[in-house]
N, C-alpha and C. Protein backbone atom coordinates (compact mmCIF):
# COMPACT_ATOMS: atom_id res chain seq x y z
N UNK A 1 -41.68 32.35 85.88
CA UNK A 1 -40.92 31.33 85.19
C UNK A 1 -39.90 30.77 86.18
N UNK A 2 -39.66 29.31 86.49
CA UNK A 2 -38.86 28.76 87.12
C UNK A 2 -37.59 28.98 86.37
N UNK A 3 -36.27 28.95 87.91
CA UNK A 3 -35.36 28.68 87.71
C UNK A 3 -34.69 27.86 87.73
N UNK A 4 -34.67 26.59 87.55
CA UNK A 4 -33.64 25.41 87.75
C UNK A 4 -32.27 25.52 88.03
N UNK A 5 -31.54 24.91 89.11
CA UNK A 5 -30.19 25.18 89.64
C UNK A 5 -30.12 23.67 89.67
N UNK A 6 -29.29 23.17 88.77
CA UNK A 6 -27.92 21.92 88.73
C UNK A 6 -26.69 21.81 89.58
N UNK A 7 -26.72 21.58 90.40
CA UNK A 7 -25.57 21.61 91.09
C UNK A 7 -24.49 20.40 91.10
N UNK A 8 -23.40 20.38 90.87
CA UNK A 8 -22.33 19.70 90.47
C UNK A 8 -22.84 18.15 91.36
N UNK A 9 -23.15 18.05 92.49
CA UNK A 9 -23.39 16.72 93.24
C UNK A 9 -24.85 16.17 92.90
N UNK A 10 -25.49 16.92 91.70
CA UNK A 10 -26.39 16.08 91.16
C UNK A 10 -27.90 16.71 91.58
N UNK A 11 -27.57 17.22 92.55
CA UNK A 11 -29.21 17.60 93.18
C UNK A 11 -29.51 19.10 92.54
N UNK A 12 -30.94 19.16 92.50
CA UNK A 12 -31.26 20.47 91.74
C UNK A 12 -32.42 20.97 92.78
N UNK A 13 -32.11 22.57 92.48
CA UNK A 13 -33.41 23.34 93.09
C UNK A 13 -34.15 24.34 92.42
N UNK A 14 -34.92 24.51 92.86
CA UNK A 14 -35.87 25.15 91.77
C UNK A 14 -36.59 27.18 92.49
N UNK A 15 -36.10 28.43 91.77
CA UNK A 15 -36.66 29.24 92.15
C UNK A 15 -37.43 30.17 91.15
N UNK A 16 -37.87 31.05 91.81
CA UNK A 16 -38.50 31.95 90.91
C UNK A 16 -38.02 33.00 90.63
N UNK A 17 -38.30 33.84 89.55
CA UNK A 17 -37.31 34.97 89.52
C UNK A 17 -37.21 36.00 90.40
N UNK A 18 -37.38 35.69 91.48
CA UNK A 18 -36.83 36.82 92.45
C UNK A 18 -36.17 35.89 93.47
N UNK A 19 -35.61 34.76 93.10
CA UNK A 19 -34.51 34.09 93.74
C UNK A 19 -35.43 33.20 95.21
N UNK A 20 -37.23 33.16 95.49
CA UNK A 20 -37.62 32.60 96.03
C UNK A 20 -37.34 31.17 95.96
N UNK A 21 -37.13 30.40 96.84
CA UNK A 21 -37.08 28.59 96.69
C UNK A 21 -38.67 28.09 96.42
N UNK A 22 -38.89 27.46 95.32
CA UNK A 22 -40.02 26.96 94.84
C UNK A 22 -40.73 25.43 95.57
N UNK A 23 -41.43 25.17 95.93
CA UNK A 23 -42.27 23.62 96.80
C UNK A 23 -42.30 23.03 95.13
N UNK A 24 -42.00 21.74 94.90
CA UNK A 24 -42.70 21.06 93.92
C UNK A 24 -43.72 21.21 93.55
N UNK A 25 -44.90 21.62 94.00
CA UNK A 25 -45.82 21.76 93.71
C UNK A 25 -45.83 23.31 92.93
N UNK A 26 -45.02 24.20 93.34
CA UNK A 26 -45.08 25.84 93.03
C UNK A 26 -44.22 25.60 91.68
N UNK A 27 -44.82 26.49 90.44
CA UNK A 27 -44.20 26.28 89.74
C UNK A 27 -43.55 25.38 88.68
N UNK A 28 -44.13 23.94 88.94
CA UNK A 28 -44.50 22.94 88.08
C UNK A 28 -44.82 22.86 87.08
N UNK A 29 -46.72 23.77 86.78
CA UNK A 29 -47.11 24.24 85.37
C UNK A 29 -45.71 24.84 84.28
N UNK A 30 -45.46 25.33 84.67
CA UNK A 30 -44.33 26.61 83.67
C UNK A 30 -42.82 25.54 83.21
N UNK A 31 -42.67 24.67 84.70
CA UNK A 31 -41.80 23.59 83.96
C UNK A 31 -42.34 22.45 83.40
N UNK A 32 -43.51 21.92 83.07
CA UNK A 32 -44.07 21.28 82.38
C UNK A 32 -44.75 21.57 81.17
N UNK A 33 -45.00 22.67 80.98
CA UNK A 33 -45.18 22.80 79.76
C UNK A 33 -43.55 23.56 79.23
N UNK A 34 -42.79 23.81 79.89
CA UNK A 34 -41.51 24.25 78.93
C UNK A 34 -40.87 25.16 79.05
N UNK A 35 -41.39 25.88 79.86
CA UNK A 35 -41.10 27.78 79.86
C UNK A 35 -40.15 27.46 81.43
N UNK A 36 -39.46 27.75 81.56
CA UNK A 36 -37.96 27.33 82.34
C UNK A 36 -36.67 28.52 82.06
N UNK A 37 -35.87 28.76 82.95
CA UNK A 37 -34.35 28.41 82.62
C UNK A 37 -33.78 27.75 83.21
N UNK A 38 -32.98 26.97 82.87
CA UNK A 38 -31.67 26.24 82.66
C UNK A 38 -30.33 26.61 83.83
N UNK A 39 -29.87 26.53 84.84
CA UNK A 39 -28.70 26.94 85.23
C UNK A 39 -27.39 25.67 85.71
N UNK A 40 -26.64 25.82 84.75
CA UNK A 40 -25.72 24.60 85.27
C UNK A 40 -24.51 25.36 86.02
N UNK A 41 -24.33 24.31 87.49
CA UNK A 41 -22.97 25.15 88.19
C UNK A 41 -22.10 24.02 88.11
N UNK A 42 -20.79 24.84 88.16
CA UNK A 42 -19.63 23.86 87.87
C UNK A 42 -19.38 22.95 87.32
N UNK A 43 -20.23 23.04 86.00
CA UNK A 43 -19.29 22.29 85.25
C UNK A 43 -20.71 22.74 83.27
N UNK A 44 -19.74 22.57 82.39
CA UNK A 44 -20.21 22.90 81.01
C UNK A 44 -21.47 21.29 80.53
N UNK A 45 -22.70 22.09 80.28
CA UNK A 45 -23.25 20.74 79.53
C UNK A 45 -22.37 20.14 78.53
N UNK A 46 -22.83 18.61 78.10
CA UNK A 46 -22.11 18.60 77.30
C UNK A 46 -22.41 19.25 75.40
N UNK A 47 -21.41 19.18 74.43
CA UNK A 47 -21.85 19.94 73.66
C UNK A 47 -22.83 19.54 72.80
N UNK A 48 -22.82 17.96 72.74
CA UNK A 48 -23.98 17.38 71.69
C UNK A 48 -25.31 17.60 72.15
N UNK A 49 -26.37 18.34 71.91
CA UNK A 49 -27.71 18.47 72.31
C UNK A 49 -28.13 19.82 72.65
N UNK A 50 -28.94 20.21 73.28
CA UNK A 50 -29.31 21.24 73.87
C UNK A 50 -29.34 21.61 75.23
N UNK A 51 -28.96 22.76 75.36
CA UNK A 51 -28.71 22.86 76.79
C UNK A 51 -30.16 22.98 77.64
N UNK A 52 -31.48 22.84 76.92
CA UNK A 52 -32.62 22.89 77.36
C UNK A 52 -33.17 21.31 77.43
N UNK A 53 -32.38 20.44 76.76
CA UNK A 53 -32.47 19.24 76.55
C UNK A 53 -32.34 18.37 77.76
N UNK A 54 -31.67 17.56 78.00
CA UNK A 54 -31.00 17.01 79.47
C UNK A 54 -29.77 16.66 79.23
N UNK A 55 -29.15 17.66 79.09
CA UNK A 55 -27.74 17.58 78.94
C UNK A 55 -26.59 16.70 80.02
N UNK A 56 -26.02 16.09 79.81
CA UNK A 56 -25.03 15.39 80.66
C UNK A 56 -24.03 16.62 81.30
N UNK A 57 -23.64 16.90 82.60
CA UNK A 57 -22.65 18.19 82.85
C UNK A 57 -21.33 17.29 83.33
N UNK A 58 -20.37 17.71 82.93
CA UNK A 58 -19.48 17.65 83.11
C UNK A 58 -18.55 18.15 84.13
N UNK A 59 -18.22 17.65 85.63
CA UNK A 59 -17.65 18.50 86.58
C UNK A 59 -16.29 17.59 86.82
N UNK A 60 -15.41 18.33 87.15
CA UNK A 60 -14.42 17.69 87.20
C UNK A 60 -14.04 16.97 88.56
N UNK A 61 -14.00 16.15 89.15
CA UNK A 61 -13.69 15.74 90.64
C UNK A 61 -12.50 16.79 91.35
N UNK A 62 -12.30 16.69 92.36
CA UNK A 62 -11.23 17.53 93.45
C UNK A 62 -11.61 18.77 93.49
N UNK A 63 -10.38 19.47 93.96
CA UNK A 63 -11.14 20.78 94.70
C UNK A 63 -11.55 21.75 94.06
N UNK A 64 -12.24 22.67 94.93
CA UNK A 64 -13.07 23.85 93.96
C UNK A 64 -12.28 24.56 93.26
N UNK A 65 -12.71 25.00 92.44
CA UNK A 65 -11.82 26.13 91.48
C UNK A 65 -12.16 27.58 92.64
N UNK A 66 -11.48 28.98 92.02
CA UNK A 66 -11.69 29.49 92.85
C UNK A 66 -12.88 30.64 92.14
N UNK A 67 -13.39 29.88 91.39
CA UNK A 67 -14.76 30.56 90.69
C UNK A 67 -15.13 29.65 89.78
N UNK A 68 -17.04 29.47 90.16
CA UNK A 68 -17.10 28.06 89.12
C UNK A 68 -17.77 28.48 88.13
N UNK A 69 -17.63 27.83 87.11
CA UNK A 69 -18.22 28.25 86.10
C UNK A 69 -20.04 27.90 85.62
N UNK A 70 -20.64 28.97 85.25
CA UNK A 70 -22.16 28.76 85.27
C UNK A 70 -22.32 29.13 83.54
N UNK A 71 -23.45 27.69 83.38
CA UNK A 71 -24.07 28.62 82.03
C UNK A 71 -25.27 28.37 82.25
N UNK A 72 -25.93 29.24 81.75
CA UNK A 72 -27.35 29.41 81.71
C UNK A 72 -28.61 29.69 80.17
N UNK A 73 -29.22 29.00 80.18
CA UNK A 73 -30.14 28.98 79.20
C UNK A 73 -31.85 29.19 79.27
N UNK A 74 -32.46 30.35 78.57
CA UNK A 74 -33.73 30.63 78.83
C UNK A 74 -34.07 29.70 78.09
N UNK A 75 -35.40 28.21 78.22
CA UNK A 75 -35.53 27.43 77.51
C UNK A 75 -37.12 27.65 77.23
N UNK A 76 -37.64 27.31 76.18
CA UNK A 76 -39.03 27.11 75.72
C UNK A 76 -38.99 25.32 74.55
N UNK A 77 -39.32 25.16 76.08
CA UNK A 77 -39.42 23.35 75.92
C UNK A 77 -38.06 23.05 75.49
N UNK A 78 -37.27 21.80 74.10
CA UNK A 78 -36.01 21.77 74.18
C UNK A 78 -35.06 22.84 73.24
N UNK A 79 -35.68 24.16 73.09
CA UNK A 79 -35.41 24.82 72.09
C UNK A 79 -34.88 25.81 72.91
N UNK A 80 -33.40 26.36 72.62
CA UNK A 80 -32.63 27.19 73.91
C UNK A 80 -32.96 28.77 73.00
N UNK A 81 -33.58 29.58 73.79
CA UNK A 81 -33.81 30.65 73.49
C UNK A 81 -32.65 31.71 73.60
N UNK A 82 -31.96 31.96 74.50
CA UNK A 82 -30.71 32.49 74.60
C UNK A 82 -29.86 31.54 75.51
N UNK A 83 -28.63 31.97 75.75
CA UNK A 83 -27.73 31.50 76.64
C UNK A 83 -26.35 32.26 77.54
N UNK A 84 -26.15 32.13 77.98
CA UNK A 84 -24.49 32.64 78.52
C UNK A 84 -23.60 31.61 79.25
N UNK A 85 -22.61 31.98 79.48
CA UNK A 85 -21.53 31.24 80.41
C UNK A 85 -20.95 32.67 81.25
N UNK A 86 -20.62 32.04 82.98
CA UNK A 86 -20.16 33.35 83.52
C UNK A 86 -19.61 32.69 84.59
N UNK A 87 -18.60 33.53 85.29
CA UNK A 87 -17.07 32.53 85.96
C UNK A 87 -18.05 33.60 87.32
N UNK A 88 -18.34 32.67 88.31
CA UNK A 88 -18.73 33.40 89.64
C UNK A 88 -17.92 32.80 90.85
N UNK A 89 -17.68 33.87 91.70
CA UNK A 89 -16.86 33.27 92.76
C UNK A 89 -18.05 32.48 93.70
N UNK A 90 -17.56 31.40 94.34
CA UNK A 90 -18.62 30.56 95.20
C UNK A 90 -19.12 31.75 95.95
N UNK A 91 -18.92 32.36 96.90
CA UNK A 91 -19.81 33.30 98.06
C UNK A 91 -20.89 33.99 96.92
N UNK A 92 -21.10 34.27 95.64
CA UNK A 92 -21.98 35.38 94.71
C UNK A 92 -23.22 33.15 94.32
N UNK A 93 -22.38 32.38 94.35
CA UNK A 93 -23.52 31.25 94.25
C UNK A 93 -24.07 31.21 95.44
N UNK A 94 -23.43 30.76 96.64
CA UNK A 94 -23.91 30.75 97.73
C UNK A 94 -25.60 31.61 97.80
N UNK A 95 -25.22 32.77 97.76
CA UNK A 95 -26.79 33.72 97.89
C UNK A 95 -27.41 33.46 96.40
N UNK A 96 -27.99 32.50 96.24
CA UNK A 96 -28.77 32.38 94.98
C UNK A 96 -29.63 33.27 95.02
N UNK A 97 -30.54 33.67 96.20
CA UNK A 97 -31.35 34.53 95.83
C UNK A 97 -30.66 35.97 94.98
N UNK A 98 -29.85 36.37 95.42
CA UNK A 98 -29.03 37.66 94.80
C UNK A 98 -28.42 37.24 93.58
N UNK A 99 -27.77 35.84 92.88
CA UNK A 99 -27.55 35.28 91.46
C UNK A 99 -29.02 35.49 90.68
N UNK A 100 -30.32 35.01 91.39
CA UNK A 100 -31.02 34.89 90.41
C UNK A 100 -31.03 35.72 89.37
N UNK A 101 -31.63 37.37 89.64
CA UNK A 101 -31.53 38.47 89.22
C UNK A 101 -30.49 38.45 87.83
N UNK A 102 -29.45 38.42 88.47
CA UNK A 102 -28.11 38.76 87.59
C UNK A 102 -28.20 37.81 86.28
N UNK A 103 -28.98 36.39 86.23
CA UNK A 103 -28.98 35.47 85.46
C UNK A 103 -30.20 35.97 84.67
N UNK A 104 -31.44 36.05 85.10
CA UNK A 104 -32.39 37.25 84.64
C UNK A 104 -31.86 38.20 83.14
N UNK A 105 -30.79 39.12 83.85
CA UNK A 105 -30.68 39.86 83.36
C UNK A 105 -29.35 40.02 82.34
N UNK A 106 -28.77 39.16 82.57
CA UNK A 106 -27.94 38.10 81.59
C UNK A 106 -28.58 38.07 80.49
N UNK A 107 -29.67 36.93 80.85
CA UNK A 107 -30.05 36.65 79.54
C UNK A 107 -31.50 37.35 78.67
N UNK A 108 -31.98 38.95 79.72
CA UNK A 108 -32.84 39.71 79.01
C UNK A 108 -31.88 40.43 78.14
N UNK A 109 -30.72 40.57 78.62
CA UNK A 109 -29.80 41.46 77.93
C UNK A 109 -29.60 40.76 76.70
N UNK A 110 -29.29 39.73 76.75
CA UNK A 110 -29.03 38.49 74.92
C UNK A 110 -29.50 38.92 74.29
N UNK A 111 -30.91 39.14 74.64
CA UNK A 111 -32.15 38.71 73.90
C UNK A 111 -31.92 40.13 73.33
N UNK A 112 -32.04 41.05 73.89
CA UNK A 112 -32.05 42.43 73.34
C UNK A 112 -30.68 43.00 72.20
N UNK A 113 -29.71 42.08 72.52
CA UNK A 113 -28.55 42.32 72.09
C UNK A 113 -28.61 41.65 70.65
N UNK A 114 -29.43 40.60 70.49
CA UNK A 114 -29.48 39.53 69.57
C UNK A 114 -29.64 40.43 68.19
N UNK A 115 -29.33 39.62 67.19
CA UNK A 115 -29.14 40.58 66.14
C UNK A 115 -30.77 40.39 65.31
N UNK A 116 -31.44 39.18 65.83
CA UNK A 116 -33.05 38.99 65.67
C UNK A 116 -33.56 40.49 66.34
N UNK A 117 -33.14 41.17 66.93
CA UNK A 117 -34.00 42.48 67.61
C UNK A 117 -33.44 43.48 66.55
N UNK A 118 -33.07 43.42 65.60
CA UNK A 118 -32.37 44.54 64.92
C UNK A 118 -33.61 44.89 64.03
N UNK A 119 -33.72 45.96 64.05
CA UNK A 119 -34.91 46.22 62.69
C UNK A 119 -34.31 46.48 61.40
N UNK A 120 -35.34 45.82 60.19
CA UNK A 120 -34.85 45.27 59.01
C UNK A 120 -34.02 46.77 58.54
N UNK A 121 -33.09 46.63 57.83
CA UNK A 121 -32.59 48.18 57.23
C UNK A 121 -33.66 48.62 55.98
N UNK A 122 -33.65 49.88 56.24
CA UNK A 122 -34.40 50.81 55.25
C UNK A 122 -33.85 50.62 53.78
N UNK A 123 -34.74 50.46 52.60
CA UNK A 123 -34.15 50.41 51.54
C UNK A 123 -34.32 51.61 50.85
N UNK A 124 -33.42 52.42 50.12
CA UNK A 124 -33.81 53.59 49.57
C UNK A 124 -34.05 53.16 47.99
C-alpha cells in the first residue's frame, strides 16, 4: 500500500511501507483503485471533507516551527479508515524512510484500539 507524503511547498512523494521511494509507475494500481495513506506535513487539512478526499492544507508562511505537525489517514478510496495527528521534530521527517514505519503503526494501532474491534458484550 502506498504512502503519499504532502509536503507544505506543494510537491508530493510517494513510498511503500517500508519507507522505499516509489517510480510512478510502482504502486499506481493500489493508488488508483483507493487503497493509500494519506500523510500531510506542516500544516492540518482543511476540516470540511475528508482527509482521503483532496483536502486543501493549510500551512502557515515564515519560519519553521520547531516540530511540524503531521496527520495521517489510512484511506480506502474517499472514505478515511483511521487517522492521527503527531507533532515531529524536522530531523525524525527528514528520514522518511524511518517515519514511514511509525505512521504504519500509528494507525495499525487505531484500528486495534477502535471501539469497532471490541467484541459484542455477553448477555446473561
Amino acid at each position: 500500500m502506498p504512502f503519499l507524503f504532502h509536503f507544505p511547498d506543494g510537491h508530493l512523494e510517494t513510498f511503500d511501507d517500508r519507507g522505499n521511494a516509489l517510480t510512478e509507475a510502482g504502486g499506481t494500481s493500489d493508488v488508483d483503485s483507493g487503497r493509500r495513506v494519506e500523510v500531510y506535513i506542516g500544516g492540518l487539512p482543511s476540516s470540511t471533507g475528508s482527509l482521503c478526499g483532496n483536502p486543501t492544507v493549510h500551512v502557515s508562511p515564515g519560519a519553521e516551527p520547531a516540530g511540524a505537525n503531521v496527520v495521517s489517514a489510512l484511506c480506502d478510496r474517499s472514505r478515511t479508515v483511521v487517522s492521527f495527528s503527531d507533532h515531529v521534530r524536522p530531523r525524525v521527517l527528514a528520514a522518511t524512510r524511518s517515519y514511514v514505519p511509525r505512521v504504519r503503526h500509528l494507525l495499525l494501532e487505531g484500528i486495534w484500539e477502535s471501539v469497532a474491534q471490541e467484541p459484542e458484550p455477553l448477555h446473561e
